[in-house]
C-alpha atoms as a PDB file:
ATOM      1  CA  UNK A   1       0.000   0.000   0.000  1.00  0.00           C
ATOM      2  CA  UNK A   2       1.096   2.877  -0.921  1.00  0.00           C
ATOM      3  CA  UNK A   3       1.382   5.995   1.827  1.00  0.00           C
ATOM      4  CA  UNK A   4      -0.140  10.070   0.966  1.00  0.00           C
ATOM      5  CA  UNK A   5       3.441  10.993   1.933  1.00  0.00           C
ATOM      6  CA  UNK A   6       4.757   8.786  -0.746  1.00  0.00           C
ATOM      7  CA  UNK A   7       2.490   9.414  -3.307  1.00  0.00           C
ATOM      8  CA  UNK A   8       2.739  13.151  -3.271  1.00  0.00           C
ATOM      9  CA  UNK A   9       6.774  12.903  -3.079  1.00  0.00           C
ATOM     10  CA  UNK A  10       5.876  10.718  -6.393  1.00  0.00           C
ATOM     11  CA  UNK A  11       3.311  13.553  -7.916  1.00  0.00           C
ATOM     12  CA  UNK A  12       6.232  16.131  -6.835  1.00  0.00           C
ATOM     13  CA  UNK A  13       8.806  14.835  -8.347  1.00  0.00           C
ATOM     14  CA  UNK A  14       7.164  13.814 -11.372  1.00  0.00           C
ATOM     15  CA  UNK A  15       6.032  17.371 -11.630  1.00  0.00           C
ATOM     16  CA  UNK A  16       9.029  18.809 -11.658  1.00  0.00           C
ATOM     17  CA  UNK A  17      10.595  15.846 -14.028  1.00  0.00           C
ATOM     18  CA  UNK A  18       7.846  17.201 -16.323  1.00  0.00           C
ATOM     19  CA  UNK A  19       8.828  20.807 -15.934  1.00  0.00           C
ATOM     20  CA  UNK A  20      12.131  20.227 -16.784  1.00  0.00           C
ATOM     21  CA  UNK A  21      12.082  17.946 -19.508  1.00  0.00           C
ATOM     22  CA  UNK A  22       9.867  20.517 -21.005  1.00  0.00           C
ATOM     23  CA  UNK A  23      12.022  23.353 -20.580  1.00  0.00           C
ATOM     24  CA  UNK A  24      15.075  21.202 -21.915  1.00  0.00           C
ATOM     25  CA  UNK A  25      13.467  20.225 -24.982  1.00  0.00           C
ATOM     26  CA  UNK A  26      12.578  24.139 -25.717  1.00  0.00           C
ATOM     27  CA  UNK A  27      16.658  24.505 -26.127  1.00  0.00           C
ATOM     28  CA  UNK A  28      18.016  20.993 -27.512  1.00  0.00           C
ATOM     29  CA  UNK A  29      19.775  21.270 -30.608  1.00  0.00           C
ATOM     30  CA  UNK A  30      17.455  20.159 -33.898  1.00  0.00           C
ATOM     31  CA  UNK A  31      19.649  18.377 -36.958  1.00  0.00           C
ATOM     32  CA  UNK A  32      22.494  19.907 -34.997  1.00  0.00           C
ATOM     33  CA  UNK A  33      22.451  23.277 -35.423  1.00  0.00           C
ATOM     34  CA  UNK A  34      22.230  25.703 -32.784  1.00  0.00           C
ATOM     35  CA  UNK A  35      19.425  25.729 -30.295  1.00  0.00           C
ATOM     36  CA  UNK A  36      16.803  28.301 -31.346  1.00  0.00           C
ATOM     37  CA  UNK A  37      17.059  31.750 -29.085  1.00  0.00           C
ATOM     38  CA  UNK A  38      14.373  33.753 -28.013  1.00  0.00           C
ATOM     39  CA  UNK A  39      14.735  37.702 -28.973  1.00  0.00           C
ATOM     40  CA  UNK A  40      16.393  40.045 -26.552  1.00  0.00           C
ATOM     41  CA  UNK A  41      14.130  43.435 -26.562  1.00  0.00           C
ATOM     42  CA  UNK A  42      15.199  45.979 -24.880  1.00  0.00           C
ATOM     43  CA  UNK A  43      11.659  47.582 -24.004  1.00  0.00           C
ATOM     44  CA  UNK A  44      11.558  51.329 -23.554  1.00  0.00           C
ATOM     45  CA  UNK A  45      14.909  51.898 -25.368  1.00  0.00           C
ATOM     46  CA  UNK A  46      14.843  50.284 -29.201  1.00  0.00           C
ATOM     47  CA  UNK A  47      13.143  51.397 -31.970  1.00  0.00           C
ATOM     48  CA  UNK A  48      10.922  49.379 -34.253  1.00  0.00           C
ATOM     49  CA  UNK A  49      12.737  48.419 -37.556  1.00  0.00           C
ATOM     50  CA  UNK A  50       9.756  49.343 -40.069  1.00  0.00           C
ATOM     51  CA  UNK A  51       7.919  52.762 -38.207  1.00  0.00           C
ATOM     52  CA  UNK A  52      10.414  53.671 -35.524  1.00  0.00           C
ATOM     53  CA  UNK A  53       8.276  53.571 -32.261  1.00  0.00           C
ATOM     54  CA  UNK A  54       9.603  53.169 -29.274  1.00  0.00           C
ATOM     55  CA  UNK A  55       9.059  48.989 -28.224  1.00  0.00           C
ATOM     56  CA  UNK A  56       7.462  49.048 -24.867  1.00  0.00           C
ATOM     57  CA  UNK A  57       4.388  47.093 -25.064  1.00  0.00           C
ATOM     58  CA  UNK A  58       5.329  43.234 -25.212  1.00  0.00           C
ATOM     59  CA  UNK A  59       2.360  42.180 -26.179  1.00  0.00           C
ATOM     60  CA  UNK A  60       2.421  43.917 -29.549  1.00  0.00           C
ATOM     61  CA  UNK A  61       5.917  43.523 -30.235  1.00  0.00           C
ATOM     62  CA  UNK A  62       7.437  40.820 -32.758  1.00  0.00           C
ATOM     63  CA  UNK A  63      10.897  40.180 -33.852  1.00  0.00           C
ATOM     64  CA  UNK A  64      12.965  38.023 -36.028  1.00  0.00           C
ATOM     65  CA  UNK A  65      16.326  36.460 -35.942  1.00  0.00           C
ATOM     66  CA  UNK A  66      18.199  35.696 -38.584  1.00  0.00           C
ATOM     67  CA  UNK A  67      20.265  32.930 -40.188  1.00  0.00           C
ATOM     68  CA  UNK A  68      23.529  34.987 -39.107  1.00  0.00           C
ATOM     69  CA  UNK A  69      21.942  36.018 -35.205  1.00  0.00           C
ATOM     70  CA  UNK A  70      20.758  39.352 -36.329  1.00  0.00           C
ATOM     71  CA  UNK A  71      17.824  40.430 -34.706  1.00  0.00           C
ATOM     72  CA  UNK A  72      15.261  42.220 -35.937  1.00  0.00           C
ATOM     73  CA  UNK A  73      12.508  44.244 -33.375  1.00  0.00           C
ATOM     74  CA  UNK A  74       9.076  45.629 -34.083  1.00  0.00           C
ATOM     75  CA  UNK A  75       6.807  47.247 -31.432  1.00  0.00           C
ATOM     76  CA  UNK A  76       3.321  46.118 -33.416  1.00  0.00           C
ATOM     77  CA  UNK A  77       3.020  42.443 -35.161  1.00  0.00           C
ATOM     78  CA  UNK A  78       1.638  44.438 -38.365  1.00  0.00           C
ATOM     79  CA  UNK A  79       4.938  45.784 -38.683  1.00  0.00           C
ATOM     80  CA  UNK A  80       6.704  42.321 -38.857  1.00  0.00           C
ATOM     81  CA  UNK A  81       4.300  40.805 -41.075  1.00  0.00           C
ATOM     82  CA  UNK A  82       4.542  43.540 -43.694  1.00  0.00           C
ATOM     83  CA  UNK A  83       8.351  43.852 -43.159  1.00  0.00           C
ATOM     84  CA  UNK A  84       8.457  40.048 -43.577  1.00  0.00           C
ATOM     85  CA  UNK A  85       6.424  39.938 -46.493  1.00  0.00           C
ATOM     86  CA  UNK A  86       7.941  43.131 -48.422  1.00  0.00           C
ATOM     87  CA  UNK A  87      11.500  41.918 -47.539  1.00  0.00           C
ATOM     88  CA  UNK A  88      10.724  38.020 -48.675  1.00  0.00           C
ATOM     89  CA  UNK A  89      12.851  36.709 -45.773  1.00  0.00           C
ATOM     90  CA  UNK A  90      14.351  33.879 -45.848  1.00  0.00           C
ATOM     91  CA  UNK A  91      12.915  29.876 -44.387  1.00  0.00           C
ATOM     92  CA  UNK A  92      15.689  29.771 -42.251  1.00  0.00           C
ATOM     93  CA  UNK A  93      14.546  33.097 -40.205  1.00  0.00           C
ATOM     94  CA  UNK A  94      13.212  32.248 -36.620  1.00  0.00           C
ATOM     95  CA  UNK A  95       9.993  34.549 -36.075  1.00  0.00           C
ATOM     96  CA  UNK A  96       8.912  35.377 -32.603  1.00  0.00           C
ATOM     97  CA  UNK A  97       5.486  36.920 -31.493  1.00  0.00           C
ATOM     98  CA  UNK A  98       4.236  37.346 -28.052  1.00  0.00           C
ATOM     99  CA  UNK A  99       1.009  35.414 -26.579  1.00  0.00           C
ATOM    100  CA  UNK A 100      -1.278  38.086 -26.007  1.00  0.00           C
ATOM    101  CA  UNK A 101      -2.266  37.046 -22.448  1.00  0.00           C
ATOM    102  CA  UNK A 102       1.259  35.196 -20.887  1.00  0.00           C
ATOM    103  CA  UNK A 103       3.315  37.715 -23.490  1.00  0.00           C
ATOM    104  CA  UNK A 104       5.587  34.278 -23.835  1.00  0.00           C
ATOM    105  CA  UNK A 105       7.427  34.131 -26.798  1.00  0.00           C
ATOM    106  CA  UNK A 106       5.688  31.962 -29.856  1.00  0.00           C
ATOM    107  CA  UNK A 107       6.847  30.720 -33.222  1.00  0.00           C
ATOM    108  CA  UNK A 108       5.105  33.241 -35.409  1.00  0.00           C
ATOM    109  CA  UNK A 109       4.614  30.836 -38.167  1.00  0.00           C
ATOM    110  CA  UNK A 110       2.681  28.546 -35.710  1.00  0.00           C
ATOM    111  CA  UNK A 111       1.146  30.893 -33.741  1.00  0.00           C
ATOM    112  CA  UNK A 112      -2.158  32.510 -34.513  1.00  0.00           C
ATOM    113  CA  UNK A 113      -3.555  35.318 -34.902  1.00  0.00           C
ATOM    114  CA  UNK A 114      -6.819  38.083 -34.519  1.00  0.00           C
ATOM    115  CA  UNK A 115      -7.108  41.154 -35.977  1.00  0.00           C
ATOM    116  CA  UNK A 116     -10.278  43.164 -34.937  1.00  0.00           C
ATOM    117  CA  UNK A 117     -10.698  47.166 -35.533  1.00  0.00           C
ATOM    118  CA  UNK A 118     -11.303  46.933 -31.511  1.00  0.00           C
ATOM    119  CA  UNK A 119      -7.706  45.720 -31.007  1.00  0.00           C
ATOM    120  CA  UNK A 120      -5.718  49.029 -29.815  1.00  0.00           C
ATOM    121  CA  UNK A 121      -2.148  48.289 -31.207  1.00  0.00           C
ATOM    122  CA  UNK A 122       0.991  50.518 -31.193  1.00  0.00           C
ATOM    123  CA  UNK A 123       0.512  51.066 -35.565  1.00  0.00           C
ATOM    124  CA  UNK A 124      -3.208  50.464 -35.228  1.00  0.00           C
ATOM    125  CA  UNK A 125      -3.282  47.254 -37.233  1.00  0.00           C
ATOM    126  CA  UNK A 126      -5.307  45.635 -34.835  1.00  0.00           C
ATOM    127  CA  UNK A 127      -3.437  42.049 -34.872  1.00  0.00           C
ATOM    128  CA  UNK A 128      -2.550  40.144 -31.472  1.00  0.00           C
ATOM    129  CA  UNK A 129      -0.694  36.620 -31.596  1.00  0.00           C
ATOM    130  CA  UNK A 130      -2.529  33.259 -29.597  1.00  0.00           C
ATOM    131  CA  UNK A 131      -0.970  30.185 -28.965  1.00  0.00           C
ATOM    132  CA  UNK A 132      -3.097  28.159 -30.868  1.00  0.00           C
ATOM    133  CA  UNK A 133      -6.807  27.830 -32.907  1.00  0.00           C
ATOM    134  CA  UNK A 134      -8.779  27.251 -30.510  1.00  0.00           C
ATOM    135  CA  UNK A 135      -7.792  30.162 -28.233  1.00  0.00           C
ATOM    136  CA  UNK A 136      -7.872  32.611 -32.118  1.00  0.00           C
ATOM    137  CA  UNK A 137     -11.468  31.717 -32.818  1.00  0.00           C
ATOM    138  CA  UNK A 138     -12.288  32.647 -28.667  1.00  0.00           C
ATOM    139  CA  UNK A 139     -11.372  35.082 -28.556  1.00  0.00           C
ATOM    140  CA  UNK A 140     -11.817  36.840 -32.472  1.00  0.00           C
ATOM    141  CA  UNK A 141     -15.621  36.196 -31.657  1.00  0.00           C
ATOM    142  CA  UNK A 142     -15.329  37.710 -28.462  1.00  0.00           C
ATOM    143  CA  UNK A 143     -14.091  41.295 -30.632  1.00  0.00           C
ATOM    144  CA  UNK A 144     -15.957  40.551 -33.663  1.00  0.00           C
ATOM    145  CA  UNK A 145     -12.671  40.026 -35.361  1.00  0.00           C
ATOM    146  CA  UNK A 146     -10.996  37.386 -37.651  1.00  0.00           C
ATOM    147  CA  UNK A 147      -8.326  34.643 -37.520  1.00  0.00           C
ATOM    148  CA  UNK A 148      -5.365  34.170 -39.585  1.00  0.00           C
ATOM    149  CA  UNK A 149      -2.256  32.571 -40.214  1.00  0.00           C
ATOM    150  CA  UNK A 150       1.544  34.265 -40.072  1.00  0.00           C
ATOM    151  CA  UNK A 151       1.223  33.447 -44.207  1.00  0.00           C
ATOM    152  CA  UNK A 152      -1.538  35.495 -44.618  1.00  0.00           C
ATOM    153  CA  UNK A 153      -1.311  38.478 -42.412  1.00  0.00           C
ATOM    154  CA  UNK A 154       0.163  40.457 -45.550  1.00  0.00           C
ATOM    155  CA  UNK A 155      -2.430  40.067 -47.452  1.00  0.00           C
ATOM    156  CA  UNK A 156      -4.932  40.828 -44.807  1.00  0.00           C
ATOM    157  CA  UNK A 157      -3.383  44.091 -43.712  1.00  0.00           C
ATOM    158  CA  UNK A 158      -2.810  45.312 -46.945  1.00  0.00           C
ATOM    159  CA  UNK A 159      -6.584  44.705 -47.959  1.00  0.00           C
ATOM    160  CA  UNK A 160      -8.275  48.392 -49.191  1.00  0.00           C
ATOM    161  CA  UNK A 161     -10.688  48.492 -47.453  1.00  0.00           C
ATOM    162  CA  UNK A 162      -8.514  47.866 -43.828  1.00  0.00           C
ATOM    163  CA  UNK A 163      -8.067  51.694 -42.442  1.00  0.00           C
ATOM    164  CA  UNK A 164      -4.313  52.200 -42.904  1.00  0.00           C
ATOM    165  CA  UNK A 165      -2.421  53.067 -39.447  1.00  0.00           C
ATOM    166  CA  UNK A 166      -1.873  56.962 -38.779  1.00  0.00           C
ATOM    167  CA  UNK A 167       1.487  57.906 -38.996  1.00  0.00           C
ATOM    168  CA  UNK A 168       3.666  60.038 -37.372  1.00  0.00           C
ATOM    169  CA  UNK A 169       4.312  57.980 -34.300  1.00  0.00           C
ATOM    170  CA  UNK A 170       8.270  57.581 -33.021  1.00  0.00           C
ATOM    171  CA  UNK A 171       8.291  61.270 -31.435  1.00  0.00           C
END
């Protein structure tokens, strides 16, 4: 028979087993290359690369890091998306977006997305990044918004009849 105590030393340890096999799998090596790094923002004090607005809302912001460990910052996810798709950048790019609500850093090409006119974003384009479909399609009902992809945010916020964001911003 089996005691509480040692059952919840079991549970425990388990637990934290669990925890940290996730957390090493996040930074083993794929095919051997390098471990994929998350983007280093520093909020408050960069620029984004497309409108030049201060970064200080991680929610919003997006970034990419190239082949080479470049990085790439941008306070509003409309920003990357068009930069992305205007620039043609590369497969090999990693693309980071933050969860709206935990503002953890996602894959943007797995990630999805909402854009809404009732979204409030830095450049107004009204696009915030969930972790997966079920959580886009809560919550784009929820603002009377729509879902997309990282493929087709382009195309949706250059539609003609999307409002265009206001600029002068970066003062």
């Amino acid at each position: 028979m089996v005691t509480r105590r040692a059952f919840l030393a079991t549970v425990g340890s388990t637990g934290v087993a669990a925890a940290g096999l996730a957390v090493g799998v996040k930074f083993l090596a794929i095919d051997g290359e390098a471990a994929p790094m998350e983007p280093a923002i520093h909020y408050g004090a960069e620029t984004c690369e497309r409108c030049r607005m201060v970064i200080d809302d991680a929610r919003f912001a997006a970034a990419w890091i190239e082949a080479d460990g470049s990085e790439v910052h941008f306070d509003d996810i409309g920003c990357a998306a068009l930069e992305a798709s205007e620039r043609g950048l590369p497969l090999d790019a990693r693309i980071f977006v933050h969860d709206l609500s935990s503002e953890v850093w996602l894959d943007a090409r797995t990630a999805r997305y909402v854009q809404s006119a009732t979204l409030r974003t830095p450049m107004a384009y009204g696009v915030v990044a969930v972790f997966d479909q079920a959580a886009a399609d809560s919550l784009a009902h929820k603002l009377q918004g729509q879902t997309a992809r990282w493929e087709d945010l382009g195309t949706l916020l250059t539609q003609p009849e999307r409002p265009q964001p206001h600029s002068g911003h970066g003062s």
